[in-house]
C-alpha atoms as a PDB file:
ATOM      1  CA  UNK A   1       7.419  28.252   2.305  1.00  0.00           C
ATOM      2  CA  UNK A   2       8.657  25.295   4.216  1.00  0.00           C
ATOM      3  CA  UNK A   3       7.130  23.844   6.841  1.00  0.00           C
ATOM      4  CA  UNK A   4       8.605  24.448  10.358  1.00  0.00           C
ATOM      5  CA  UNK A   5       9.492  20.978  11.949  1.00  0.00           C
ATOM      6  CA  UNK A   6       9.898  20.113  15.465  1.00  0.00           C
ATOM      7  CA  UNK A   7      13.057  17.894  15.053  1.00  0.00           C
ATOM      8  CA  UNK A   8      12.376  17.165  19.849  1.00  0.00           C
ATOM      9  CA  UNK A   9      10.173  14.367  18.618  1.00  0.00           C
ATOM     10  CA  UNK A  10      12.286  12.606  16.275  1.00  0.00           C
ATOM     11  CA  UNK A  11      15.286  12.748  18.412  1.00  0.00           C
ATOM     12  CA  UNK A  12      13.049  11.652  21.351  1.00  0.00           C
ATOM     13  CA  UNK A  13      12.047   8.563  19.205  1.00  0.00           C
ATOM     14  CA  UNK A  14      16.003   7.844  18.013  1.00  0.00           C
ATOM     15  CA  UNK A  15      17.313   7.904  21.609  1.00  0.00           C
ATOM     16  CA  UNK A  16      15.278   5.292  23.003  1.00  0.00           C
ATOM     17  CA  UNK A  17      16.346   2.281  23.379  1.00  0.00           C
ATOM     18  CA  UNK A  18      15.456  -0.618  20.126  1.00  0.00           C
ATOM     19  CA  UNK A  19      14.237  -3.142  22.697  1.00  0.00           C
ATOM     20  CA  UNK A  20      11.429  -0.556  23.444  1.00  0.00           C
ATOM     21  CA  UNK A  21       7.853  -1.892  22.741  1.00  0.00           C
ATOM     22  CA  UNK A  22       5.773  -0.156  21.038  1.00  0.00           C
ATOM     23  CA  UNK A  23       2.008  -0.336  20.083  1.00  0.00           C
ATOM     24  CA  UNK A  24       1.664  -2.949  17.277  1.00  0.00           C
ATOM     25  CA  UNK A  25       1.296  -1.256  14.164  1.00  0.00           C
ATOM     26  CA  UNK A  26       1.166  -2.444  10.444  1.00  0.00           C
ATOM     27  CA  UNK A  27       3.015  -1.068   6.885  1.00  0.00           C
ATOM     28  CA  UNK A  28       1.033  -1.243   4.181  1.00  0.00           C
ATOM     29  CA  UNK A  29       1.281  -0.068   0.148  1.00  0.00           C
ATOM     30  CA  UNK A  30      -1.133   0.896  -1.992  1.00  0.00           C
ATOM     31  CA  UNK A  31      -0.602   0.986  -5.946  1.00  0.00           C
ATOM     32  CA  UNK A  32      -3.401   1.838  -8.572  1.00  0.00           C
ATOM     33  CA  UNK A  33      -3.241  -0.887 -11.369  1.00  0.00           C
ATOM     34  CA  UNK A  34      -3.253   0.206 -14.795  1.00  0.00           C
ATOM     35  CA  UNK A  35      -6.732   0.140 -16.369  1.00  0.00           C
ATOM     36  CA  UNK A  36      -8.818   0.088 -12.770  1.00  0.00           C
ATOM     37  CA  UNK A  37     -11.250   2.738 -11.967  1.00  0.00           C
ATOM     38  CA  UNK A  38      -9.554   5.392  -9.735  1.00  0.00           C
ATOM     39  CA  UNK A  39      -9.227   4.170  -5.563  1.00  0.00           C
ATOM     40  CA  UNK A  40     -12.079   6.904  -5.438  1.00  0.00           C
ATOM     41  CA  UNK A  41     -14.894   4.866  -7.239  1.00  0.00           C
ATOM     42  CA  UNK A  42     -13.359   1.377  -6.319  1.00  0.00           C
ATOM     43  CA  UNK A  43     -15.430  -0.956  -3.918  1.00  0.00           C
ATOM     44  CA  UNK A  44     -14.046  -3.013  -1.102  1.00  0.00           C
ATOM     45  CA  UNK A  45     -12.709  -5.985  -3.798  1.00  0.00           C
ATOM     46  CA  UNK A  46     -11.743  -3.703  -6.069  1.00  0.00           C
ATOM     47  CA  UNK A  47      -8.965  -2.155  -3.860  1.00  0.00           C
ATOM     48  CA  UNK A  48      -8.204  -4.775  -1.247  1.00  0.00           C
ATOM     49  CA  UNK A  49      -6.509  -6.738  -3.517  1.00  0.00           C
ATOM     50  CA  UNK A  50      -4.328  -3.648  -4.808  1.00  0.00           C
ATOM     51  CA  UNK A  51      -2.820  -3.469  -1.081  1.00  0.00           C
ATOM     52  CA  UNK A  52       0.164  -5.104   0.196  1.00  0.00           C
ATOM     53  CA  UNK A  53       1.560  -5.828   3.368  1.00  0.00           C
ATOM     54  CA  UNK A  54       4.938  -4.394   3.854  1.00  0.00           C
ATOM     55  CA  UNK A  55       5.080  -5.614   7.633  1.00  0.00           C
ATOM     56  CA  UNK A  56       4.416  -5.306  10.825  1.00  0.00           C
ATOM     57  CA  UNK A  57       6.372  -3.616  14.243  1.00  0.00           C
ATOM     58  CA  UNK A  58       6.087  -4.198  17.604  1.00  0.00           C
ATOM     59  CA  UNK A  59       9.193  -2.479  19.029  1.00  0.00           C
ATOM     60  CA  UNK A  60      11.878   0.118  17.793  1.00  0.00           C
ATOM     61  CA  UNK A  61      13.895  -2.110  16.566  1.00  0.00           C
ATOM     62  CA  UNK A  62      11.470  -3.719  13.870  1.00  0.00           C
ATOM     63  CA  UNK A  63      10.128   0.127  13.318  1.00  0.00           C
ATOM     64  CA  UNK A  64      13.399   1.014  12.303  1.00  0.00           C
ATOM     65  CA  UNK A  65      14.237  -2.060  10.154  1.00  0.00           C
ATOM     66  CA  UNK A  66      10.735  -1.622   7.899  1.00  0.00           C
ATOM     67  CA  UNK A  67      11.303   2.318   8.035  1.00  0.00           C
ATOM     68  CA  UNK A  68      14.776   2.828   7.018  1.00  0.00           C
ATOM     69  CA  UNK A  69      14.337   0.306   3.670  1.00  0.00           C
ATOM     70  CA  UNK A  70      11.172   3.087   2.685  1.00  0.00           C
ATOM     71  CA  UNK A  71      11.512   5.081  -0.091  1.00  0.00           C
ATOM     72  CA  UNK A  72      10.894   9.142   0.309  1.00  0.00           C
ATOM     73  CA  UNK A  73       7.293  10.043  -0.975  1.00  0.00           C
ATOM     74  CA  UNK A  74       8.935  12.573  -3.757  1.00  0.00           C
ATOM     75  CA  UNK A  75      10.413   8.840  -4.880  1.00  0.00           C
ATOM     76  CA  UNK A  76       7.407   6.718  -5.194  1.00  0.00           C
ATOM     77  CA  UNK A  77       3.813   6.563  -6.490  1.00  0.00           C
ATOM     78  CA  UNK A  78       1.166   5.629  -4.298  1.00  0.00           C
ATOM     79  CA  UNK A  79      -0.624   5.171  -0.432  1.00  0.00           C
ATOM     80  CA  UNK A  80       1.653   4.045   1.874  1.00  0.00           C
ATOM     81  CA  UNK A  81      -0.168   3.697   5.435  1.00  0.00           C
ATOM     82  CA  UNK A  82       0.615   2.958   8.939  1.00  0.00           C
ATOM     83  CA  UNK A  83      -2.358   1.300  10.865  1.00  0.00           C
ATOM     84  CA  UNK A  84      -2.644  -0.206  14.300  1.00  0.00           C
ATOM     85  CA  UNK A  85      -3.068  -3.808  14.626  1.00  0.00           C
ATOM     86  CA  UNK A  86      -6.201  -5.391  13.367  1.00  0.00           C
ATOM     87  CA  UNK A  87      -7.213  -1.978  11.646  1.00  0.00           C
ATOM     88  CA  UNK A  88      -7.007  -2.046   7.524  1.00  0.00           C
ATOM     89  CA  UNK A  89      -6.108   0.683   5.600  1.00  0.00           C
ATOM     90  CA  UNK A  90      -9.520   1.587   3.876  1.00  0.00           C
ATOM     91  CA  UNK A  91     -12.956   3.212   4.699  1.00  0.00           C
ATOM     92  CA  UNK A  92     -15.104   0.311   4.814  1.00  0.00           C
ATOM     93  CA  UNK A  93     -13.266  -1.416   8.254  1.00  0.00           C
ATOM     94  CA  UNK A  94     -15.472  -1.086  11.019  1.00  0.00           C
ATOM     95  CA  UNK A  95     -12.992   0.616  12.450  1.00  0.00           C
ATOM     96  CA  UNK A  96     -13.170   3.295  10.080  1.00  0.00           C
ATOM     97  CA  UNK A  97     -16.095   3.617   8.879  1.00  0.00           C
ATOM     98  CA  UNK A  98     -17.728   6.169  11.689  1.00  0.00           C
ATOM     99  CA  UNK A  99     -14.763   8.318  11.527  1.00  0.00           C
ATOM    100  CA  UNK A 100     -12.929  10.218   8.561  1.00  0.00           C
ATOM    101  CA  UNK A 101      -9.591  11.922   8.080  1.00  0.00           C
ATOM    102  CA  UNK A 102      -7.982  14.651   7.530  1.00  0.00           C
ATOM    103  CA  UNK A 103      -5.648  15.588   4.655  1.00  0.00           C
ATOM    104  CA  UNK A 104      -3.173  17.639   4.415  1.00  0.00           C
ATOM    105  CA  UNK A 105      -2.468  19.183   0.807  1.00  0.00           C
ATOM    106  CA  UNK A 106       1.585  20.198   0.443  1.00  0.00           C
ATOM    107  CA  UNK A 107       4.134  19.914  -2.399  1.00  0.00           C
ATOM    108  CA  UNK A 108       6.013  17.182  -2.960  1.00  0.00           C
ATOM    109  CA  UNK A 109       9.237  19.007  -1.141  1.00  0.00           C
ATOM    110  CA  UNK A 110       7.245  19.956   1.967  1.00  0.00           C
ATOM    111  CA  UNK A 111       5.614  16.394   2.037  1.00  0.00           C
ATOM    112  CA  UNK A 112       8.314  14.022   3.134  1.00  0.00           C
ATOM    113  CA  UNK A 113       9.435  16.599   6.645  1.00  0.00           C
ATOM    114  CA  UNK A 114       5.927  16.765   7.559  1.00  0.00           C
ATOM    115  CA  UNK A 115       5.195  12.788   6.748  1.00  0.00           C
ATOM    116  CA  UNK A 116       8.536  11.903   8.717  1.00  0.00           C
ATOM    117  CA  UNK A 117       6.992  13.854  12.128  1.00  0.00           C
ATOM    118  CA  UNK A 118       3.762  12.395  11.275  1.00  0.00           C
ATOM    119  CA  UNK A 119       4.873   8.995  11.251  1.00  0.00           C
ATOM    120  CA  UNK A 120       7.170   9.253  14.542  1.00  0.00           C
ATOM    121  CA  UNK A 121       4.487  10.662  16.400  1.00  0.00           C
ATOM    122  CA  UNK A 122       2.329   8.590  15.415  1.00  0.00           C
ATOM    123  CA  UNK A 123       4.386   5.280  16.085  1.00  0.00           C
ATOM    124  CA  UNK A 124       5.910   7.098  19.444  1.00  0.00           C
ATOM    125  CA  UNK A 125       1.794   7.308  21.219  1.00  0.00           C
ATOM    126  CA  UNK A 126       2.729  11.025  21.132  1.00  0.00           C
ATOM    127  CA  UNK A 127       0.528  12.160  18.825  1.00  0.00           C
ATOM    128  CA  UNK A 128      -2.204  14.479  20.408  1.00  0.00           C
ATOM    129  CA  UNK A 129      -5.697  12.894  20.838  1.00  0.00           C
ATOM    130  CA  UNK A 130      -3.812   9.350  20.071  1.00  0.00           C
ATOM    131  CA  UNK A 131      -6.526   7.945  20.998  1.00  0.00           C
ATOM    132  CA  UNK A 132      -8.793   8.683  18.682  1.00  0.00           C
ATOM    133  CA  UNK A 133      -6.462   8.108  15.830  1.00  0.00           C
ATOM    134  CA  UNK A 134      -6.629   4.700  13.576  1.00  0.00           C
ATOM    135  CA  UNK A 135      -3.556   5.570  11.644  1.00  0.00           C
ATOM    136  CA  UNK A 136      -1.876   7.706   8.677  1.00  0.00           C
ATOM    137  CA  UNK A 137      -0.905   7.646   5.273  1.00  0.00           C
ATOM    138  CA  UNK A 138       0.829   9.712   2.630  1.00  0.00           C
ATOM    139  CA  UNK A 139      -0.669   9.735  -0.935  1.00  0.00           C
ATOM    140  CA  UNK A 140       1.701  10.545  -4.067  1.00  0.00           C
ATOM    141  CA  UNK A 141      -0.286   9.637  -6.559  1.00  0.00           C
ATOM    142  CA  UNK A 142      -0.779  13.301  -7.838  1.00  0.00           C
ATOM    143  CA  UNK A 143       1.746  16.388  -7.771  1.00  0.00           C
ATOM    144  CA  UNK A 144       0.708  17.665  -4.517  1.00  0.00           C
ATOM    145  CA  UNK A 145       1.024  14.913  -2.256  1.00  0.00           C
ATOM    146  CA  UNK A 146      -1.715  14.477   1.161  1.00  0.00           C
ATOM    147  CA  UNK A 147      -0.278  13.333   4.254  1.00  0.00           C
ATOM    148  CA  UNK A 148      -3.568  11.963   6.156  1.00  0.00           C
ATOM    149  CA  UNK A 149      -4.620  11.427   9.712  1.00  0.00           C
ATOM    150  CA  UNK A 150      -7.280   8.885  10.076  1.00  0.00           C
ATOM    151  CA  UNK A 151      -9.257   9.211  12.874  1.00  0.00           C
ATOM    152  CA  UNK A 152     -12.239   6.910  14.404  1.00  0.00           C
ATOM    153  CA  UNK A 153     -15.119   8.613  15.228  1.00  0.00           C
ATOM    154  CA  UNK A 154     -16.289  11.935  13.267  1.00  0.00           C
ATOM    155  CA  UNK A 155     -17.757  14.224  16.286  1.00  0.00           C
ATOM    156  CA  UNK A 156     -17.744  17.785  14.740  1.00  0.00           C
ATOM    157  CA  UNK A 157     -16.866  19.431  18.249  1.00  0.00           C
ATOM    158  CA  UNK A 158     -14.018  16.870  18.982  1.00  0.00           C
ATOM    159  CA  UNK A 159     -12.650  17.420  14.880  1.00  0.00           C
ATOM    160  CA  UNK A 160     -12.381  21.381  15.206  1.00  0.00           C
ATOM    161  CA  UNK A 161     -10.605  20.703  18.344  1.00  0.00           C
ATOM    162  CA  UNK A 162      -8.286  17.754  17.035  1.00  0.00           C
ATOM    163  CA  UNK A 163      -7.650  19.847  14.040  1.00  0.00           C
ATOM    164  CA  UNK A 164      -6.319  22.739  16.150  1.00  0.00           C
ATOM    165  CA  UNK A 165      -3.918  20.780  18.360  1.00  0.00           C
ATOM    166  CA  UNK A 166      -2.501  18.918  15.642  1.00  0.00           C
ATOM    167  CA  UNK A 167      -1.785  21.746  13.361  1.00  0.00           C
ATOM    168  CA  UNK A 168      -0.224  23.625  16.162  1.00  0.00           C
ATOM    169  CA  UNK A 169       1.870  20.182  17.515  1.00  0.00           C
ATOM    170  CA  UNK A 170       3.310  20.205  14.022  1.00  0.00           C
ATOM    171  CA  UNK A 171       3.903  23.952  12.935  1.00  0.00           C
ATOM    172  CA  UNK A 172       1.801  23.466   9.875  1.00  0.00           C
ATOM    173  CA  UNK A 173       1.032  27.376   8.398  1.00  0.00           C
ATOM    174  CA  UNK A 174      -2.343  29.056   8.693  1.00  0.00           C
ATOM    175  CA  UNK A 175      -2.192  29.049   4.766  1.00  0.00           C
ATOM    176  CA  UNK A 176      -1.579  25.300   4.561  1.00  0.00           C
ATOM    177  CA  UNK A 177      -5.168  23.824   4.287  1.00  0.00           C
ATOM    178  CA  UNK A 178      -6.353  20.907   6.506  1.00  0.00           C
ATOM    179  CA  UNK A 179      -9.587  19.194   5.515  1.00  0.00           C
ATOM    180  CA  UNK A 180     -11.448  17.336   7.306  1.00  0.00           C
ATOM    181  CA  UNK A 181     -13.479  14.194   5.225  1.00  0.00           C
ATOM    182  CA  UNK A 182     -16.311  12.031   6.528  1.00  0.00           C
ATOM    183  CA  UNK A 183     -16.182   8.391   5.614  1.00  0.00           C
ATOM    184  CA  UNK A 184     -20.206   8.164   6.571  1.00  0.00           C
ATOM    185  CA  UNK A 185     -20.720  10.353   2.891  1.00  0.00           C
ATOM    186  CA  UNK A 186     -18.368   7.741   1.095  1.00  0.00           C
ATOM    187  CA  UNK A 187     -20.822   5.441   2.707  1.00  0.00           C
ATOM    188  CA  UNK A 188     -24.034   6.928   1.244  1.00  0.00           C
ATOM    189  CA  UNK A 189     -22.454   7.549  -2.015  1.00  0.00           C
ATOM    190  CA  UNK A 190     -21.499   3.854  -2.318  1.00  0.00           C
ATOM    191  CA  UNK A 191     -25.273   3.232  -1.571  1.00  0.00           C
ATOM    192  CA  UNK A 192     -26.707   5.199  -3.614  1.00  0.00           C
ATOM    193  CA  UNK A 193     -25.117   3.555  -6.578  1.00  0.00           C
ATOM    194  CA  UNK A 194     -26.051  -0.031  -5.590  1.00  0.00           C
ATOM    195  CA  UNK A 195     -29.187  -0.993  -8.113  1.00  0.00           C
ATOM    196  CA  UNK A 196     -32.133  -1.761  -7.048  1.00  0.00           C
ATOM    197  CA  UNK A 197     -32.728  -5.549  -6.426  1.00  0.00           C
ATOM    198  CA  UNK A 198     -35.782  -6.771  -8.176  1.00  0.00           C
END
């Protein structure tokens, strides 16, 4: 089934005015390079130089001229993200790198209403616990796309709660899953594989 959307958000967002200001917040793409190890098993220079810069926003008016030039995630392949400013879009900032995200499985026909509210929220400072949250991203690269939530510190307590506002600010079914990953294991994994220096 569909998800239910809350189209009071959205609307809320469209009738402000475009001189608003807004937190900064920066576009950016990700797209996996033929012949390169999946973005799983990449290190930092392996997938840095993968992502591009679409642009950044400071107000309505520059949200609106990146966002309405996007293409719908059923029409590309790829991360597209939408940090604050200073923040990159990968595990390894400092920013990051305590907290973890969650991600939320859906096919690619449910993906683009729930990424849409996702995004205004986001961009709006009406997301719940917006505080905590570093940014978001939609991945298409396989056929059930994962609209994330980053978020900067991983406090098991504070996650179960986060995780229970948020699916209940968006509507998102009981059957719809919503993981919650911890960027500290990517951490030890990465170390783990480092050889031995002798």
């Amino acid at each position: 089934s569909k998800l239910n959307i809350n189209n009071k958000i959205i609307k809320m967002f469209q009738n402000t005015t475009t001189s608003s200001l807004i937190p900064t917040v920066s576009f950016w793409f990700y797209k996996e390079k033929p012949g390169l190890s999946s973005s799983k098993s990449q290190s930092k220079t392996e997938y840095a130089p993968q992502l591009t810069k679409i642009g950044t926003c400071f107000s309505l008016d520059t949200f609106w001229q990146i966002y309405q030039h996007l293409k719908k995630p059923k029409d590309f392949k790829g991360d597209l993200y939408i940090f604050k400013k200073g923040i990159q879009p990968m595990w390894e900032d400092p920013n990051n790198r305590d907290g973890g995200k969650y991600s939320i499985l859906l096919k690619n026909d449910s993906s683009s209403l729930l990424w849409e509210e996702v995004v205004i929220s986001f961009c709006g400072c009406v997301l719940p616990y917006y505080e905590e949250i570093n940014g978001v991203a939609i991945s298409t690269r396989k056929p059930q796309h994962s609209v994330q939530i980053w978020f900067r510190k991983y406090d098991n307590e504070l996650v179960d709660k986060m995780r229970k506002e948020l699916k209940a600010f968006f509507q998102i079914p009981k059957e719809v899953n919503m993981e919650a990953i911890l960027f500290k294991k990517k951490d030890a994994l990465k170390r783990r594989r480092v050889p031995k220096q002798n």
